[in-house]
Protein backbone atom coordinates (compact mmCIF):
# COMPACT_ATOMS: atom_id res chain seq x y z
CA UNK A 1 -4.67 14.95 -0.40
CA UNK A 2 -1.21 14.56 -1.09
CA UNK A 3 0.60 10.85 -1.14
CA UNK A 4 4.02 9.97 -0.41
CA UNK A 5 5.45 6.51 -0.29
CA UNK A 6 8.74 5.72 0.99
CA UNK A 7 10.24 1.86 2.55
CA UNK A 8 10.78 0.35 -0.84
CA UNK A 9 14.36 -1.22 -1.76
CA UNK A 10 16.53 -4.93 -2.52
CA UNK A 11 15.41 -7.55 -0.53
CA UNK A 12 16.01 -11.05 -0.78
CA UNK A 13 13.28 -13.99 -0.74
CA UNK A 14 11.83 -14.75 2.64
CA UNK A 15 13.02 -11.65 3.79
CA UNK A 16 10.46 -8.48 4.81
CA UNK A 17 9.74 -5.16 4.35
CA UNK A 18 7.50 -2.16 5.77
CA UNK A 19 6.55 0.23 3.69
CA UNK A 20 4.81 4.03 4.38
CA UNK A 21 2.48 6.11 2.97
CA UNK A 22 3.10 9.83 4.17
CA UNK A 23 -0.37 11.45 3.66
CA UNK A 24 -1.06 15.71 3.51
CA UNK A 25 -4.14 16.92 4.61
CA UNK A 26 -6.49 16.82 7.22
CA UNK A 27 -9.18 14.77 5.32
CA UNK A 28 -7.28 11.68 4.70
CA UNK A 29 -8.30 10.50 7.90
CA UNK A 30 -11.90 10.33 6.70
CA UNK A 31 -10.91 8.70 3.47
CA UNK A 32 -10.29 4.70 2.74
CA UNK A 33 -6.67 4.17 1.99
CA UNK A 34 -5.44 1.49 -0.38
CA UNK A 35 -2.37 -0.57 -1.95
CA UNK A 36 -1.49 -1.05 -5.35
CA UNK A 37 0.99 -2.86 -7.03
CA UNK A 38 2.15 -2.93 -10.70
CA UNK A 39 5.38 -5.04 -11.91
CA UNK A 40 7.14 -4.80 -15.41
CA UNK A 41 5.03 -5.08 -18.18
CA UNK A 42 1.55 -6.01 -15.94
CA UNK A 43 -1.28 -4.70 -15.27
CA UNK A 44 -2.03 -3.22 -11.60
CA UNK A 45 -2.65 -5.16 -9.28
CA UNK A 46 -4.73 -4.93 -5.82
CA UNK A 47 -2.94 -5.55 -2.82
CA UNK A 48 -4.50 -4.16 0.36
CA UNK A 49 -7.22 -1.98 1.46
CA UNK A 50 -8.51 -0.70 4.65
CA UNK A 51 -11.30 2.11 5.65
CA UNK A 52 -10.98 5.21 7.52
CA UNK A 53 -11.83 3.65 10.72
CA UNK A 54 -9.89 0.18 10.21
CA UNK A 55 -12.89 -1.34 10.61
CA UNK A 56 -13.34 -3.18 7.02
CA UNK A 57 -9.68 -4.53 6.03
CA UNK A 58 -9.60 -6.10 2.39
CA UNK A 59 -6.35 -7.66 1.04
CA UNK A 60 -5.26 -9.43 -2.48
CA UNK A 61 -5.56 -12.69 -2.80
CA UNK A 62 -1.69 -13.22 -3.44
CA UNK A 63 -0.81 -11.55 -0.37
CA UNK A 64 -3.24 -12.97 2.03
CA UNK A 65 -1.39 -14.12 5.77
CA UNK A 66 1.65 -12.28 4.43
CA UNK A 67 1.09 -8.43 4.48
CA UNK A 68 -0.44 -6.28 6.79
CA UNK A 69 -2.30 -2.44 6.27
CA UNK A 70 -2.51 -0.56 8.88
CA UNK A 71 -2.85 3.47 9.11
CA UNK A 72 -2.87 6.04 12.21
CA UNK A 73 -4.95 8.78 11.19
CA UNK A 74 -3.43 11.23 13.95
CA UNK A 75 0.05 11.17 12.05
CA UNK A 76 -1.70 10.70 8.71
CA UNK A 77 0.01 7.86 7.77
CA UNK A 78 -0.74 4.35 5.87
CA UNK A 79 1.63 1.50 6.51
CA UNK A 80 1.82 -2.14 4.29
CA UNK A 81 3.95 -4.71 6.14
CA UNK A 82 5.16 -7.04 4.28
CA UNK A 83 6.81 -10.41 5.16
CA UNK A 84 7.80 -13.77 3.46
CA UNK A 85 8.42 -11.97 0.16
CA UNK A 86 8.51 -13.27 -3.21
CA UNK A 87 10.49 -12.59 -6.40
CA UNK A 88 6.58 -12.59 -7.59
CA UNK A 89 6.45 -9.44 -5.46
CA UNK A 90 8.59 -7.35 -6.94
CA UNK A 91 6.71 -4.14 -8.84
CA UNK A 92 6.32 -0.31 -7.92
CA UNK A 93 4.08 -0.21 -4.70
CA UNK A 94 1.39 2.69 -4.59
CA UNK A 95 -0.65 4.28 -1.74
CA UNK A 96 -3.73 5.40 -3.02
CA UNK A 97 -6.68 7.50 -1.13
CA UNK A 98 -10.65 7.44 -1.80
CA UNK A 99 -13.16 10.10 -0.45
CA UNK A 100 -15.78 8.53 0.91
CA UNK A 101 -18.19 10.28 -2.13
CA UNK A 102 -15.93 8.31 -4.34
CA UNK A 103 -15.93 4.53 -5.40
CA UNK A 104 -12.70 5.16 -7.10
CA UNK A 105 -9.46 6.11 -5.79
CA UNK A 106 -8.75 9.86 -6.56
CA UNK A 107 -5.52 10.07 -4.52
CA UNK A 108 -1.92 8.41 -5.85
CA UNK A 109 1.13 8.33 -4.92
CA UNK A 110 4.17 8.25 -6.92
CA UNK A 111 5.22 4.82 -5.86
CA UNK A 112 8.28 3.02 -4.58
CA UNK A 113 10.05 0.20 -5.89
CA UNK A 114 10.17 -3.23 -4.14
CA UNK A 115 12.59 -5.89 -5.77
CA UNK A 116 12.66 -9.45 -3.97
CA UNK A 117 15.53 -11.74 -5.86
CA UNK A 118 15.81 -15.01 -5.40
């Protein structure tokens, strides 16, 4: 499975932003997708998960009632919508894919930067 973000870019505080997660591969639609963040100098940080079927949906604890994951397995694809953002937001964003053999996620993308300024 390949993993391709794109959406990132300058936004401003309050303002939102969707990001995408282009996925290769027929078996990412078995797989649990997630959403990492990791700003300047910090470690990575959790921000969303959800499983192959959407049925278990998981997110951060600084993002709670402000983003959204949501995939469609049909066009492989992993979404994060993101809304009210924060200059405290602002890192590289990564889509990330786990078999479901796996506890860890064996599947990264190459991220895409979000900036929120104030």
């Amino acid at each position: 499975v390949q993993l391709v973000e794109s959406g990132g870019g300058l936004v401003h505080t309050g303002d939102s932003l969707n990001l995408s997660c282009a996925a290769t591969g027929p078996a990412f639609k078995s797989y649990a997708m997630g959403w990492f963040r990791q700003a300047l100098g910090r470690e990575r940080e959790f921000v969303a998960a959800m499983s192959w079927s959407g049925g278990v949906i998981l997110y951060g604890d600084s993002v709670k009632g402000r983003f959204t994951i949501s995939r469609d397995n049909a066009k492989s694809m992993g979404y994060l919508q993101m809304s009210s953002l924060k200059p405290e937001d602002t890192a590289v964003y990564y889509c990330a894919a786990r078999s479901p053999s796996s506890s860890q996620y064996e599947y990264w993308g190459q991220g895409t930067q979000v900036t929120v300024s104030s």
